[in-house]
PDB file of N, CA and C in Angstrom:
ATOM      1  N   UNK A   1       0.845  -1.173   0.000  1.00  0.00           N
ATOM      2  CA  UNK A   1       0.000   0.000   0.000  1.00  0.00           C
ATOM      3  C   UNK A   1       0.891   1.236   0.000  1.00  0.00           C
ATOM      4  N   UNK A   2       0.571   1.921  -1.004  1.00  0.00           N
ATOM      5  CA  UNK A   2       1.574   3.065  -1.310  1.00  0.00           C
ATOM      6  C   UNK A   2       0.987   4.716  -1.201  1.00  0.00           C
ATOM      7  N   UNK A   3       0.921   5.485  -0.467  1.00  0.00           N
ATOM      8  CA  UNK A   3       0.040   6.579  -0.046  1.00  0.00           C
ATOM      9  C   UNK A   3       0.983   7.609  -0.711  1.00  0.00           C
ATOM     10  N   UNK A   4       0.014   8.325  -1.373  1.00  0.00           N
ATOM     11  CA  UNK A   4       0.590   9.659  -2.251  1.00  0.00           C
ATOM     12  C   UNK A   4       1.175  10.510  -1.020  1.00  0.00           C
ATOM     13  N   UNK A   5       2.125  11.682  -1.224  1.00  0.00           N
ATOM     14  CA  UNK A   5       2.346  12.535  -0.784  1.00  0.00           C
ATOM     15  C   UNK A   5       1.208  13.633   0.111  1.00  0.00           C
ATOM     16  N   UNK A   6       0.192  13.394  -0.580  1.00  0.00           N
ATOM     17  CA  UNK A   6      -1.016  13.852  -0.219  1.00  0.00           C
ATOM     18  C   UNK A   6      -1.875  13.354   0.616  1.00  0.00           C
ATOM     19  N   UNK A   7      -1.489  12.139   0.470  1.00  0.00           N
ATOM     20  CA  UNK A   7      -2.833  11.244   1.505  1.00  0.00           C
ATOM     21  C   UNK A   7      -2.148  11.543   2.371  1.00  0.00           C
ATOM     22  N   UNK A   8      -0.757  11.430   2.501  1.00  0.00           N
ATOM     23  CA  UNK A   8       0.471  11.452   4.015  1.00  0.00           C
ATOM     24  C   UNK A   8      -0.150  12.727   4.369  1.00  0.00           C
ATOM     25  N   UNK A   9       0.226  13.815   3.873  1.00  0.00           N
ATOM     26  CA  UNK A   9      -0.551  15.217   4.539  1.00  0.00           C
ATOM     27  C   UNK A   9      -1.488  15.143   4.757  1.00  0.00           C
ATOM     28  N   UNK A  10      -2.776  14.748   4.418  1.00  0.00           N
ATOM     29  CA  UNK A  10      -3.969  14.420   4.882  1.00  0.00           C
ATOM     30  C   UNK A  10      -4.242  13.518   6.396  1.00  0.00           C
ATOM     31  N   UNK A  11      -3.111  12.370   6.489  1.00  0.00           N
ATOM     32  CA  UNK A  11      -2.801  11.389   7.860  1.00  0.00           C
ATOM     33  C   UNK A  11      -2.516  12.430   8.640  1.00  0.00           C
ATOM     34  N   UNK A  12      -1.393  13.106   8.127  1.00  0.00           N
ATOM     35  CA  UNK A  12      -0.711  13.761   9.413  1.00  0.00           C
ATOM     36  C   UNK A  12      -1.586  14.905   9.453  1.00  0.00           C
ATOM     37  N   UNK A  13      -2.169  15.775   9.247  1.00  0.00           N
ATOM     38  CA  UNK A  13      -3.623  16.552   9.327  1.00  0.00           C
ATOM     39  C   UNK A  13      -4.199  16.122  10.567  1.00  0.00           C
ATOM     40  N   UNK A  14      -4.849  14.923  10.133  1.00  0.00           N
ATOM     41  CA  UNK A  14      -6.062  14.848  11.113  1.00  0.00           C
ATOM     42  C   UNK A  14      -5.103  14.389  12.453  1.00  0.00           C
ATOM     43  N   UNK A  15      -4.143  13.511  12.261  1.00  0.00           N
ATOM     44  CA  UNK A  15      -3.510  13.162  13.749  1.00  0.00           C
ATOM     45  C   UNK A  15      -3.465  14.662  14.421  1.00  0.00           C
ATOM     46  N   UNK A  16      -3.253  15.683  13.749  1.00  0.00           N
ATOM     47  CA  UNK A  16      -2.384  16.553  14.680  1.00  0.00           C
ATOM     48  C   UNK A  16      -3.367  16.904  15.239  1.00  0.00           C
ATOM     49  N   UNK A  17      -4.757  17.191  14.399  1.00  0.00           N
ATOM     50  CA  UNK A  17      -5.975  17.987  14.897  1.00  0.00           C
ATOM     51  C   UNK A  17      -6.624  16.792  16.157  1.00  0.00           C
ATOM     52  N   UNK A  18      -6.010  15.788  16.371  1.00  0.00           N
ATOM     53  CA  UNK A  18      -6.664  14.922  17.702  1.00  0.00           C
ATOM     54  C   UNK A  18      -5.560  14.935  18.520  1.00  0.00           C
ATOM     55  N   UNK A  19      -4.261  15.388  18.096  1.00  0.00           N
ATOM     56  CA  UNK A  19      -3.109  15.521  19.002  1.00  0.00           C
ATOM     57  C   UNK A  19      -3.770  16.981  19.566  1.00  0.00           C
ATOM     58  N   UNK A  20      -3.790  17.639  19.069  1.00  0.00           N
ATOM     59  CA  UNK A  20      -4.351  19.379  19.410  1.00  0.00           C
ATOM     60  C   UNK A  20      -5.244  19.246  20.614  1.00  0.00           C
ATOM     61  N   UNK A  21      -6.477  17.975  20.108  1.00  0.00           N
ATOM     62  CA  UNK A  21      -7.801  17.507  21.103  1.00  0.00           C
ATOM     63  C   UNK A  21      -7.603  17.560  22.149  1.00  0.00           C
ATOM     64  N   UNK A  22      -6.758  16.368  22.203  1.00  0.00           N
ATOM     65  CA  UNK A  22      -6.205  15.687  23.353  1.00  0.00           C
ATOM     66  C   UNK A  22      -5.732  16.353  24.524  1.00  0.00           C
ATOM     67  N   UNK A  23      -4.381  17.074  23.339  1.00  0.00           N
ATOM     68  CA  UNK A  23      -4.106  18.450  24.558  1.00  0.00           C
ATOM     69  C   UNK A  23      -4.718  19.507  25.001  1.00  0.00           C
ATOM     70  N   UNK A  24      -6.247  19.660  24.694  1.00  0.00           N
ATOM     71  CA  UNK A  24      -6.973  20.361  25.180  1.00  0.00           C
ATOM     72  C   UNK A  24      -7.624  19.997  26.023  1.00  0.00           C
ATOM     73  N   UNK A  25      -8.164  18.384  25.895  1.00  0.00           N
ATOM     74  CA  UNK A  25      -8.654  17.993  27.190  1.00  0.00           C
ATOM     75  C   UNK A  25      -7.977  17.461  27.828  1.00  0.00           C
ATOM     76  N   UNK A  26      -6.880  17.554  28.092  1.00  0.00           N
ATOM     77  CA  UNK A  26      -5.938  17.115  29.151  1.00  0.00           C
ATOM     78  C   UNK A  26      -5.394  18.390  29.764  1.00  0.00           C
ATOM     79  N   UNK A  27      -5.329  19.383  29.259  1.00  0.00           N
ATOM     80  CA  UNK A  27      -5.429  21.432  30.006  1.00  0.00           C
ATOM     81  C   UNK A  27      -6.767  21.346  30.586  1.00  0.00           C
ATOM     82  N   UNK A  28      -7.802  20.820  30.552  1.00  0.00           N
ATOM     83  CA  UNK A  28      -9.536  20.834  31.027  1.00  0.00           C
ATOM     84  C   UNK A  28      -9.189  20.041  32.235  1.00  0.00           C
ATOM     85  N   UNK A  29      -8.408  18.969  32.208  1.00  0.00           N
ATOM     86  CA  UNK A  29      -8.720  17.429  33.015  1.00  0.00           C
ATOM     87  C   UNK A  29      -7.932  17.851  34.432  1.00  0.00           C
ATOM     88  N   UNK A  30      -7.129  18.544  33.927  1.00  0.00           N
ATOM     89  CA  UNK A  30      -5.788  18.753  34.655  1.00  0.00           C
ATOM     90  C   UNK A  30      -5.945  20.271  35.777  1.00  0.00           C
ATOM     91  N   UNK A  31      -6.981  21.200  34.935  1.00  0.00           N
ATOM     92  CA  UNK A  31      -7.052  22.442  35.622  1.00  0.00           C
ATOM     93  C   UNK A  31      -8.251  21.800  36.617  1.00  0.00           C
ATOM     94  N   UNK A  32      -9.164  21.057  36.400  1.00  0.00           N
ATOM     95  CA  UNK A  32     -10.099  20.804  37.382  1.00  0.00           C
ATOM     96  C   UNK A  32      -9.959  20.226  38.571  1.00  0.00           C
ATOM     97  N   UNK A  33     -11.159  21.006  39.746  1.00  0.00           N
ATOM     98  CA  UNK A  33     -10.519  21.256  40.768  1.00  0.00           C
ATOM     99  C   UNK A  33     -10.106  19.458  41.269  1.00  0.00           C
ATOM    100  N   UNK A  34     -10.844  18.659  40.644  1.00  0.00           N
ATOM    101  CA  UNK A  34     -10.070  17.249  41.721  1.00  0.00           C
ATOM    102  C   UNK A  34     -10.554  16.427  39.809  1.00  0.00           C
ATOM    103  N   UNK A  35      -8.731  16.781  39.521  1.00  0.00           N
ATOM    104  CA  UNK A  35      -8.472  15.551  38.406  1.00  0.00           C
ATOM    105  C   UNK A  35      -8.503  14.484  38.816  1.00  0.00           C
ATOM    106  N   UNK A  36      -8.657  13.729  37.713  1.00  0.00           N
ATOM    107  CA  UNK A  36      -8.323  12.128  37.797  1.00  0.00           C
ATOM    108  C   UNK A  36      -7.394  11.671  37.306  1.00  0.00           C
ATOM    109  N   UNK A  37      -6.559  11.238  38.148  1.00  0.00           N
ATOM    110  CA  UNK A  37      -4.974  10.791  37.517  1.00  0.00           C
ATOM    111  C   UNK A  37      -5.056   9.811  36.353  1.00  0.00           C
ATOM    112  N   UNK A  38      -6.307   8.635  36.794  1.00  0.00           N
ATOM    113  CA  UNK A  38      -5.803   7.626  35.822  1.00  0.00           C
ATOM    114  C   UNK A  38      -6.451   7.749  34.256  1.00  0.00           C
ATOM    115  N   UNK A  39      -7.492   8.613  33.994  1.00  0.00           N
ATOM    116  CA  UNK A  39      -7.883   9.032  32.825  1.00  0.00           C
ATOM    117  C   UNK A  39      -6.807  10.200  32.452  1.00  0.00           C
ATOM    118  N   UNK A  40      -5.987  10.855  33.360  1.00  0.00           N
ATOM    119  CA  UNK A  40      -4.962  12.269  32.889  1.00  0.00           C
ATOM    120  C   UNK A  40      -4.113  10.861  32.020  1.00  0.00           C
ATOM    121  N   UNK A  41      -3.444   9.925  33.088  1.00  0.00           N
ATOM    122  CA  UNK A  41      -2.447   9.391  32.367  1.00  0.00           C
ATOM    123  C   UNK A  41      -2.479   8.997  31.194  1.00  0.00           C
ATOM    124  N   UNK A  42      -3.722   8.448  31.222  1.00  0.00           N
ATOM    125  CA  UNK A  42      -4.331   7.410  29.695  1.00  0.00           C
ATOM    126  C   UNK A  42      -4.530   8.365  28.434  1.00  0.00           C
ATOM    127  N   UNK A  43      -4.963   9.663  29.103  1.00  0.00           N
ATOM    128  CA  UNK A  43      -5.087  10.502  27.855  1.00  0.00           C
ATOM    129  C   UNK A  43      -3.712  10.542  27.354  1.00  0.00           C
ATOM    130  N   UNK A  44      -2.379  11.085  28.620  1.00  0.00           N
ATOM    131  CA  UNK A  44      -1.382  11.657  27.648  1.00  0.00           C
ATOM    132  C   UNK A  44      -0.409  10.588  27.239  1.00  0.00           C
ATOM    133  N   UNK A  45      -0.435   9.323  27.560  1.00  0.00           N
ATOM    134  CA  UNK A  45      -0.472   7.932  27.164  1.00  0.00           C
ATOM    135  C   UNK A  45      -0.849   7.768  25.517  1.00  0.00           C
ATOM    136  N   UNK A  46      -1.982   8.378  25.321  1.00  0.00           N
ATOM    137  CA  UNK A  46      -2.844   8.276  24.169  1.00  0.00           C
ATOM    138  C   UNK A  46      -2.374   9.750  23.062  1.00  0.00           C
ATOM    139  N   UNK A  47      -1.598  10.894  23.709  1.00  0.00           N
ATOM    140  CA  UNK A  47      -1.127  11.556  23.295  1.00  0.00           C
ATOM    141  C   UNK A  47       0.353  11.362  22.644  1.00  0.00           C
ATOM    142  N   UNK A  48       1.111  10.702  23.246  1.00  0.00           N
ATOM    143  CA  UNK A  48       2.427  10.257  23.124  1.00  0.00           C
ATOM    144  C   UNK A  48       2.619   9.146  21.766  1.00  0.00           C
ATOM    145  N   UNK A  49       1.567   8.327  21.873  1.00  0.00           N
ATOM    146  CA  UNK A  49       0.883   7.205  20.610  1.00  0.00           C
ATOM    147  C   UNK A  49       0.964   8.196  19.200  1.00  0.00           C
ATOM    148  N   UNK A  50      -0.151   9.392  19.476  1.00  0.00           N
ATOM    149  CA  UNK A  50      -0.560   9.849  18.150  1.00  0.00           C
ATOM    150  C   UNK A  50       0.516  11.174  17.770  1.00  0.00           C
ATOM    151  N   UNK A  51       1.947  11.181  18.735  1.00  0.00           N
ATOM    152  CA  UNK A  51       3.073  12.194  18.499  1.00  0.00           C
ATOM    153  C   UNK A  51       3.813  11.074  17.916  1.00  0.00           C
ATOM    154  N   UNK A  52       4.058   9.765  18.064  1.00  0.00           N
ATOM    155  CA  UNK A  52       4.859   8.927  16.905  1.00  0.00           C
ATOM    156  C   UNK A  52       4.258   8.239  16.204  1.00  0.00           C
ATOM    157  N   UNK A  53       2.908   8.585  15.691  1.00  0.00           N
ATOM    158  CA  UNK A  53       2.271   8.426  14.937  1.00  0.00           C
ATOM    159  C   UNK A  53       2.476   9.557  13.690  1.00  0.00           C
ATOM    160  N   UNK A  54       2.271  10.850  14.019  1.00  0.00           N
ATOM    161  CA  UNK A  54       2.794  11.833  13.291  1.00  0.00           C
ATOM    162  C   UNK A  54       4.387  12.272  12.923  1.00  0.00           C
ATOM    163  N   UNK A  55       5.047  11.443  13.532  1.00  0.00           N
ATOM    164  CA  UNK A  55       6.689  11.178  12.991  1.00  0.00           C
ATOM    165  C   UNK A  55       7.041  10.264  12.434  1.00  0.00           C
ATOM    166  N   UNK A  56       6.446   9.587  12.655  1.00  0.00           N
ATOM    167  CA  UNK A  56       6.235   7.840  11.377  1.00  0.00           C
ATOM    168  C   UNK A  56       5.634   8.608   9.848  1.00  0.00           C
ATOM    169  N   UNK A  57       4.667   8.988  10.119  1.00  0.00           N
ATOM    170  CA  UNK A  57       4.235   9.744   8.987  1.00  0.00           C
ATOM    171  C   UNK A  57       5.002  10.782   8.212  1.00  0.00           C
ATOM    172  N   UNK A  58       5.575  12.248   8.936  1.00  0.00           N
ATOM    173  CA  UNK A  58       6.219  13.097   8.307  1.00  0.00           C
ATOM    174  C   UNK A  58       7.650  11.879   7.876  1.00  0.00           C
ATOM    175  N   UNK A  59       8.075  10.855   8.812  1.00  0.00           N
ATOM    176  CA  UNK A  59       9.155  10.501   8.080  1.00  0.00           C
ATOM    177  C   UNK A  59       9.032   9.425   6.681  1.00  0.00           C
ATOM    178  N   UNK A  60       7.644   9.168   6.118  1.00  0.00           N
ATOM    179  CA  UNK A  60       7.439   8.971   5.050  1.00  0.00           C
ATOM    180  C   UNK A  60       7.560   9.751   4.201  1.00  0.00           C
ATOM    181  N   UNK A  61       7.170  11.306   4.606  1.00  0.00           N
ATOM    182  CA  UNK A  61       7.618  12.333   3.478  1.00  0.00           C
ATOM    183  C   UNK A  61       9.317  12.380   3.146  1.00  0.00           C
ATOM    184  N   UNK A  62      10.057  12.072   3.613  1.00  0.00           N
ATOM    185  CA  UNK A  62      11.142  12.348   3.391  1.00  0.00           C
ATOM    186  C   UNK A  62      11.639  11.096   2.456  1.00  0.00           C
ATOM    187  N   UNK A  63      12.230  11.644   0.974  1.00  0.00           N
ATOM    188  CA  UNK A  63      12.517  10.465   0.073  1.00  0.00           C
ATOM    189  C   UNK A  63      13.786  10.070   0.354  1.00  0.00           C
ATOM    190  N   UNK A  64      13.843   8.606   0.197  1.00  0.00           N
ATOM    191  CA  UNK A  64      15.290   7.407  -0.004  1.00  0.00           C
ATOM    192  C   UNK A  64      16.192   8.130  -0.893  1.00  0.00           C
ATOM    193  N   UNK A  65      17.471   8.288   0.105  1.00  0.00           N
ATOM    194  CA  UNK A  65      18.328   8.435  -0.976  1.00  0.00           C
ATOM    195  C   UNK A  65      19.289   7.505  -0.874  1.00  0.00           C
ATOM    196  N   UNK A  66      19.109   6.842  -2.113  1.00  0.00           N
ATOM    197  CA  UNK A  66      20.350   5.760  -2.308  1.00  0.00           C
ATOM    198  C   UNK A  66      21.603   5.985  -1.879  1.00  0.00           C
ATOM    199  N   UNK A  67      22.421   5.038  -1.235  1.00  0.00           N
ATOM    200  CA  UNK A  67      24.185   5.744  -0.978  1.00  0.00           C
ATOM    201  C   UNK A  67      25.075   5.677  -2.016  1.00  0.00           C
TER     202      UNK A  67
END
């Protein structure tokens, strides 16, 4: 399966816009007055996933260069 240059920008798009999410409700989870640790963790658990998710990806943009 071979993804255009475009579909890759399109992957890494939407990851970032649920990476963005995430870190918004984890600034919500975190300012409230009695967080919950084990949903904080799982979120940024779940944040950390979709940050090498989006470096797996941008490093598809970058082409093979033969030695």
């Amino acid at each position: 399966m071979t993804e255009s240059p475009s579909d890759i920008a399109e992957i890494i798009a939407e990851l970032q816009l649920q990476h963005r999410d995430l870190d918004d409700a984890i600034h919500r989870l975190a300012d409230s007055p009695a967080p919950d640790q084990l949903q904080l963790t799982r979120l940024k658990k779940r944040k950390l996933r979709l940050k090498d998710q989006i470096t797996y990806w941008e490093s598809k943009l970058i082409p093979d260069l033969d030695a």
